[in-house]
N, C-alpha and C. Protein backbone atom coordinates (compact mmCIF):
# COMPACT_ATOMS: atom_id res chain seq x y z
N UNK A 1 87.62 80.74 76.29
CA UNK A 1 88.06 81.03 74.94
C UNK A 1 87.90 79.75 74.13
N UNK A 2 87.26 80.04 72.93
CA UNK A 2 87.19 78.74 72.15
C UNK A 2 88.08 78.08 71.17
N UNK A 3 89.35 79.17 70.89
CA UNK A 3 90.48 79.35 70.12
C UNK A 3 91.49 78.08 70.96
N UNK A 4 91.58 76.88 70.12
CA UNK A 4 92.63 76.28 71.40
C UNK A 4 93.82 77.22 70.85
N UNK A 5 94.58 77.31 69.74
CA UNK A 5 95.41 78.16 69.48
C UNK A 5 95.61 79.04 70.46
N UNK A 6 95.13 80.10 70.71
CA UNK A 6 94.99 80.94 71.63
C UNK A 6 95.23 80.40 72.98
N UNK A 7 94.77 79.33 73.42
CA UNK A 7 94.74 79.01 74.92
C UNK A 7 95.86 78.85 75.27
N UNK A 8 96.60 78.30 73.96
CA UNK A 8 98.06 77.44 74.23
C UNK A 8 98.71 78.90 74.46
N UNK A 9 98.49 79.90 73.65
CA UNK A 9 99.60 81.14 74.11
C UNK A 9 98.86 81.37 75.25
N UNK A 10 98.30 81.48 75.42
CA UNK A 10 97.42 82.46 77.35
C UNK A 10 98.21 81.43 78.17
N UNK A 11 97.73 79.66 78.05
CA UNK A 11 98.38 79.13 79.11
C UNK A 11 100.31 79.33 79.31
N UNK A 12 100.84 79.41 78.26
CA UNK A 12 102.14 80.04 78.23
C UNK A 12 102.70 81.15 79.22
N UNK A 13 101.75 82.27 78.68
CA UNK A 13 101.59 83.57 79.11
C UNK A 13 101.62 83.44 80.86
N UNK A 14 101.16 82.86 81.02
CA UNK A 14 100.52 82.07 82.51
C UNK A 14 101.40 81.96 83.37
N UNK A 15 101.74 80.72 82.54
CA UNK A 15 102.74 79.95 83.28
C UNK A 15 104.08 81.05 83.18
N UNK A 16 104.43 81.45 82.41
CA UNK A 16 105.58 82.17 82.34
C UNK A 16 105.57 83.31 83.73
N UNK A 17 104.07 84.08 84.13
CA UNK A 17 104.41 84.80 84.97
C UNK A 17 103.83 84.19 85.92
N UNK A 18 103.70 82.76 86.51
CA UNK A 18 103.93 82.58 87.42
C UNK A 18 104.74 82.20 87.73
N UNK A 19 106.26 81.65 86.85
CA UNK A 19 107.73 81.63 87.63
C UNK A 19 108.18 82.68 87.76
N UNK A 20 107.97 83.42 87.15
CA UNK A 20 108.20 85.29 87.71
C UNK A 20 108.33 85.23 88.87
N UNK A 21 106.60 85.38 89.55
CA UNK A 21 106.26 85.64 90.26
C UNK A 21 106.80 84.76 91.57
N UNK A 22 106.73 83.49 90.85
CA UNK A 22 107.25 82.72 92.61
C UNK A 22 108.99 82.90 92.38
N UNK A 23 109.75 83.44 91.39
CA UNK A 23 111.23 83.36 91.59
C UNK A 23 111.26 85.33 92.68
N UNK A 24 110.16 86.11 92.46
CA UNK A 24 110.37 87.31 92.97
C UNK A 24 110.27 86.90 94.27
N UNK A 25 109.09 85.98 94.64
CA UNK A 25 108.54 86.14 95.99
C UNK A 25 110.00 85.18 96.50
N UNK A 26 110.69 84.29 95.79
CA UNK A 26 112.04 83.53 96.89
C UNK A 26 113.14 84.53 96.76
N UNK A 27 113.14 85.85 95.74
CA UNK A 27 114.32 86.34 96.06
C UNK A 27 114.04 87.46 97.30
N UNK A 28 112.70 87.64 97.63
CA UNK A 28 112.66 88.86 98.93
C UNK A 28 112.04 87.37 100.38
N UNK A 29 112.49 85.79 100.00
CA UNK A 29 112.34 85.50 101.31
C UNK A 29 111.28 85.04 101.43
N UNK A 30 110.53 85.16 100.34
CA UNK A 30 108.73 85.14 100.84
C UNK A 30 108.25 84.26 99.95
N UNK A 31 109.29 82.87 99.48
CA UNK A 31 108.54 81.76 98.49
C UNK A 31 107.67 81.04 99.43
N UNK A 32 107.40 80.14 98.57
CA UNK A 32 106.38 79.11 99.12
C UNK A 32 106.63 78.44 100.56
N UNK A 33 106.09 78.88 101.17
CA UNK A 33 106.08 78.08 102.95
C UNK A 33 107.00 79.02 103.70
N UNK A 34 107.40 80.19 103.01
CA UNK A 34 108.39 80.97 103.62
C UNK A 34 107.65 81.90 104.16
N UNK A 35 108.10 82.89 105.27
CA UNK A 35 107.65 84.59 105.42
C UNK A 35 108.79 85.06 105.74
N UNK A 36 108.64 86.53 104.95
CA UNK A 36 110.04 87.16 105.40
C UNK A 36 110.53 87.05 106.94
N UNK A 37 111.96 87.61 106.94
CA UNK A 37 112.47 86.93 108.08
C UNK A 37 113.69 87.84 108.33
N UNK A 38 113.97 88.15 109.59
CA UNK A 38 114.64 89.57 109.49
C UNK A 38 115.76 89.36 110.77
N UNK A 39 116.93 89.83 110.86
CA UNK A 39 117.62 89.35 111.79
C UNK A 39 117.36 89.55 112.97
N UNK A 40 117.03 89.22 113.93
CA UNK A 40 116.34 89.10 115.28
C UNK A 40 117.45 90.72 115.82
N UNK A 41 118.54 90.20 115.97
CA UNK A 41 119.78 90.71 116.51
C UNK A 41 120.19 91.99 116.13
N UNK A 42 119.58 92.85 114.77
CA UNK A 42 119.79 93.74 114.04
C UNK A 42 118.65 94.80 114.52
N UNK A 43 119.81 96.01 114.90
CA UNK A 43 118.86 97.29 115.48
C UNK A 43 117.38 97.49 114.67
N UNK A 44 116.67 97.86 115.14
CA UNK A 44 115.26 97.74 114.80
C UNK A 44 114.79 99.35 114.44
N UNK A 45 115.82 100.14 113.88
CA UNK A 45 116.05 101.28 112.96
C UNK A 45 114.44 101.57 112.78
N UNK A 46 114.36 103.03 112.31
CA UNK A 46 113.08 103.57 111.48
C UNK A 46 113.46 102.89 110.20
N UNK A 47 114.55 103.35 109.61
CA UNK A 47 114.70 102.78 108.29
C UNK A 47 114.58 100.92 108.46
N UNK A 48 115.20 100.59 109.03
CA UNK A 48 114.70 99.23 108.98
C UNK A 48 113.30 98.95 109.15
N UNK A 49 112.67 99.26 109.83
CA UNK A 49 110.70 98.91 109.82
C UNK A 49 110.75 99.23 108.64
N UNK A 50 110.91 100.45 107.66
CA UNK A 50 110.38 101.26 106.91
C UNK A 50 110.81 99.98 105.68
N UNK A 51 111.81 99.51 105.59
CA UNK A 51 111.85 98.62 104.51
C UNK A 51 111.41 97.06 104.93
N UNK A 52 111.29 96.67 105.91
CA UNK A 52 111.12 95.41 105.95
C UNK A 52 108.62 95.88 105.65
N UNK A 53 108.37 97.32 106.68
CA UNK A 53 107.54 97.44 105.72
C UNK A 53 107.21 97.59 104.23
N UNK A 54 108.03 98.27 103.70
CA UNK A 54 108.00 98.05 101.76
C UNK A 54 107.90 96.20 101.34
N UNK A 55 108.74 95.98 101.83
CA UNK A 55 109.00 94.47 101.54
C UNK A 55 107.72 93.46 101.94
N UNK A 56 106.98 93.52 102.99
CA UNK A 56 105.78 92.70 103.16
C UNK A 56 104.54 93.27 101.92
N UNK A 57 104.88 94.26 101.64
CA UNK A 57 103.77 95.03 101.16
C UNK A 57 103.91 94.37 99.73
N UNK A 58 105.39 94.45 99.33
CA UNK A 58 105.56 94.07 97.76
C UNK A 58 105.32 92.30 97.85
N UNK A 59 106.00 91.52 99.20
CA UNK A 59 105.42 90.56 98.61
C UNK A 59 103.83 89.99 98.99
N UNK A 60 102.78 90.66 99.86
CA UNK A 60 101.76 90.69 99.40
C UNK A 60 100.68 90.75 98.38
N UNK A 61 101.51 91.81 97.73
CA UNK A 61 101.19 92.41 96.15
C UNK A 61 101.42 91.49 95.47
N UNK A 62 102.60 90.36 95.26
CA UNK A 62 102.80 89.61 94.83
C UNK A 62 102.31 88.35 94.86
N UNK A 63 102.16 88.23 95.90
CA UNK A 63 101.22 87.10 96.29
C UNK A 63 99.36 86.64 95.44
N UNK A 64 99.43 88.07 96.11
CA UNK A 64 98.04 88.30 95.36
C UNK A 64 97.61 88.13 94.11
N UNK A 65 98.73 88.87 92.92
CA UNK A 65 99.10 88.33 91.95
C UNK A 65 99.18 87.04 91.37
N UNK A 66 100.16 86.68 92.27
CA UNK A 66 99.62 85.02 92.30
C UNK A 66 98.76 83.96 92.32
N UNK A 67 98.18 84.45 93.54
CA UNK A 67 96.76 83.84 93.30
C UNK A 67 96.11 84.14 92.08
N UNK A 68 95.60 85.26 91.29
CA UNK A 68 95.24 85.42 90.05
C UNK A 68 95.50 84.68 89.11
N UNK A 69 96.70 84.57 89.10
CA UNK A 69 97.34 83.71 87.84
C UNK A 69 97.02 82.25 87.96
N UNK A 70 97.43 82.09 89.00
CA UNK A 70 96.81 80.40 89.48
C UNK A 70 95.14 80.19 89.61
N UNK A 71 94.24 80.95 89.39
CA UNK A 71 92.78 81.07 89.41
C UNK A 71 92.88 80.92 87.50
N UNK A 72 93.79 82.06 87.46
CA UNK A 72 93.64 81.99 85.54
C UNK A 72 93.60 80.67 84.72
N UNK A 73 94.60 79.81 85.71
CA UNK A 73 95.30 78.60 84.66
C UNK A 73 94.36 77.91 85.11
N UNK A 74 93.87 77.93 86.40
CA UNK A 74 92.36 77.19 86.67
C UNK A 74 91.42 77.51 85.76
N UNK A 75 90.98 78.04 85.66
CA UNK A 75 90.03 78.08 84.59
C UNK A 75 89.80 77.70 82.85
N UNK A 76 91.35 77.99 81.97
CA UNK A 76 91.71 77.24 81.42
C UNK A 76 91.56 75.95 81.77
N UNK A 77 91.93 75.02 82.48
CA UNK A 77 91.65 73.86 82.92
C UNK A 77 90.09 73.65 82.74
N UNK A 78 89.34 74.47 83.14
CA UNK A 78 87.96 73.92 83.39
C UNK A 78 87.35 74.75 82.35
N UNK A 79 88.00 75.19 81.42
CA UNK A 79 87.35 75.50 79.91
C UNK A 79 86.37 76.81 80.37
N UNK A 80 86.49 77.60 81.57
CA UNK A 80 85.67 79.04 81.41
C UNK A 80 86.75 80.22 81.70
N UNK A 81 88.05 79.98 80.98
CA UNK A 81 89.25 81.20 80.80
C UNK A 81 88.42 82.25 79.90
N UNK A 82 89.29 83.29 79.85
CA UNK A 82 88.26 84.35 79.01
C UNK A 82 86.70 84.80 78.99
N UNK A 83 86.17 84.63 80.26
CA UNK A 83 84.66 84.92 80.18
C UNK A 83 84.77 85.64 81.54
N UNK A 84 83.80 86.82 81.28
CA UNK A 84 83.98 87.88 81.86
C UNK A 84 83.06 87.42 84.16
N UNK A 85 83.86 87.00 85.28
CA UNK A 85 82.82 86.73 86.16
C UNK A 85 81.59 87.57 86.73
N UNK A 86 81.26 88.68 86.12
CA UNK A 86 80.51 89.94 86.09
C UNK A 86 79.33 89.38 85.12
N UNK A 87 79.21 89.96 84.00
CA UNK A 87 78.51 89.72 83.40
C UNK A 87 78.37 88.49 82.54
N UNK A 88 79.74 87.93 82.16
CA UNK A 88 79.10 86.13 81.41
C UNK A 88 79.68 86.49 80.18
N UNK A 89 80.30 87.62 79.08
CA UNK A 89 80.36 87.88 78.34
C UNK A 89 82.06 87.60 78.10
N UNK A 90 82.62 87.15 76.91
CA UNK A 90 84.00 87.16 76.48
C UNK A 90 84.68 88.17 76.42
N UNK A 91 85.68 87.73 77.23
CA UNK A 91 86.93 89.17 77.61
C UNK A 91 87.69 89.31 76.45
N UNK A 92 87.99 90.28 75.93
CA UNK A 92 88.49 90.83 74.54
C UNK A 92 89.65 90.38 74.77
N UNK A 93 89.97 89.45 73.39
CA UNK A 93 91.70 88.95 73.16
C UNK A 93 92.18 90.10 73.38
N UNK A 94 92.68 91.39 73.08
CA UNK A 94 93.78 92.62 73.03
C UNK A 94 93.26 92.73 75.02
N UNK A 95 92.73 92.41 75.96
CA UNK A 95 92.51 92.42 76.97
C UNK A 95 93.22 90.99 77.66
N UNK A 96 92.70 90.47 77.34
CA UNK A 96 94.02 88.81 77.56
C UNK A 96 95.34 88.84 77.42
N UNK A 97 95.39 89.69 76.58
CA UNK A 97 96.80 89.45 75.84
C UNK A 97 97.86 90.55 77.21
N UNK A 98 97.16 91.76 77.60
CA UNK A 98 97.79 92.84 77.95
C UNK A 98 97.40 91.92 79.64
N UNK A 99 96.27 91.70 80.30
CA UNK A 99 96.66 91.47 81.50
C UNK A 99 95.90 89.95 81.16
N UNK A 100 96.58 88.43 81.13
CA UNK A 100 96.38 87.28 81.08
C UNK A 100 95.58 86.82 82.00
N UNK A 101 95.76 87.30 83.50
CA UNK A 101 94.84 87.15 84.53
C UNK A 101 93.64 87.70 84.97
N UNK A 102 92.78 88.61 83.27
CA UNK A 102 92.24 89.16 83.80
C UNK A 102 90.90 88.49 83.92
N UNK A 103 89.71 88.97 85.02
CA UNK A 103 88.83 88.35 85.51
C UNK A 103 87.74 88.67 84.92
N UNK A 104 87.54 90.15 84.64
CA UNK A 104 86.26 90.86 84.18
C UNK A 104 86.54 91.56 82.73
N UNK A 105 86.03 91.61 82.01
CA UNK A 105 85.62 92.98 80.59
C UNK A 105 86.22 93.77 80.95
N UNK A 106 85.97 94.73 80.24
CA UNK A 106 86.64 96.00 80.13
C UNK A 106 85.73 97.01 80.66
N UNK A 107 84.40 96.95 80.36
CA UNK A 107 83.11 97.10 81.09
C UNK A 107 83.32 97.18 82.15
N UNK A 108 82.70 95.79 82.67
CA UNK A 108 82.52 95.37 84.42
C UNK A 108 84.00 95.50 84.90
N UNK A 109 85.24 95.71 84.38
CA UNK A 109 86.35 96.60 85.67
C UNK A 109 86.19 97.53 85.73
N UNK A 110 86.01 98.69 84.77
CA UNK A 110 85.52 99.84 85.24
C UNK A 110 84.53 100.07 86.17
N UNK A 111 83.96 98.96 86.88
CA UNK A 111 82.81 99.13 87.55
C UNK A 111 83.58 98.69 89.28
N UNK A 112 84.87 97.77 89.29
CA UNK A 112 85.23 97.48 89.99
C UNK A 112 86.32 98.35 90.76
């Protein structure tokens, strides 16, 4: 994006959901250097798999997320934020604005 104006809100945008994201992943257990962690000693229930499965899944999802966002603010950094890695073309501000991390056009995700 060539707007520094603009960058300063995206990098905002950014940063804002990546303390989101790493305050979600320490409240299910799963911050930085952590993995969930489950009481050894505690019956090993259907319902218990069944949520400690939900729970890896969400903070995977999250994770993943993460990484995005931290690829996003990378790129800001190295001045190629907002350009589509598909085709080369500028990702539509009303597309930045709605998902900050996004990678491709509006185009080339529909393709993904």
């Amino acid at each position: 994006m060539s707007n520094d104006a603009s960058t300063v809100d995206f990098r905002s945008l950014l940063q804002a959901e990546r303390s989101e994201l790493i305050e979600r992943l320490a409240e299910l257990g799963s911050g930085e250097g952590h993995d969930l962690t489950y009481d050894p000693n505690f019956a090993d229930t259907s319902q218990v798999t069944a949520e400690r499965g939900e729970a890896e899944a969400l903070a995977a999802s999250l994770k993943e997320t993460l990484a995005e966002v931290e690829r996003a603010l990378d790129k800001l950094t190295k001045g190629s934020y907002g350009i589509c890695e598909d085709c080369g073309a500028p990702i539509a501000e009303a597309r930045l604005e709605a998902k900050p991390a996004a990678r491709y056009c509006i185009a080339c995700a529909a393709k993904h």
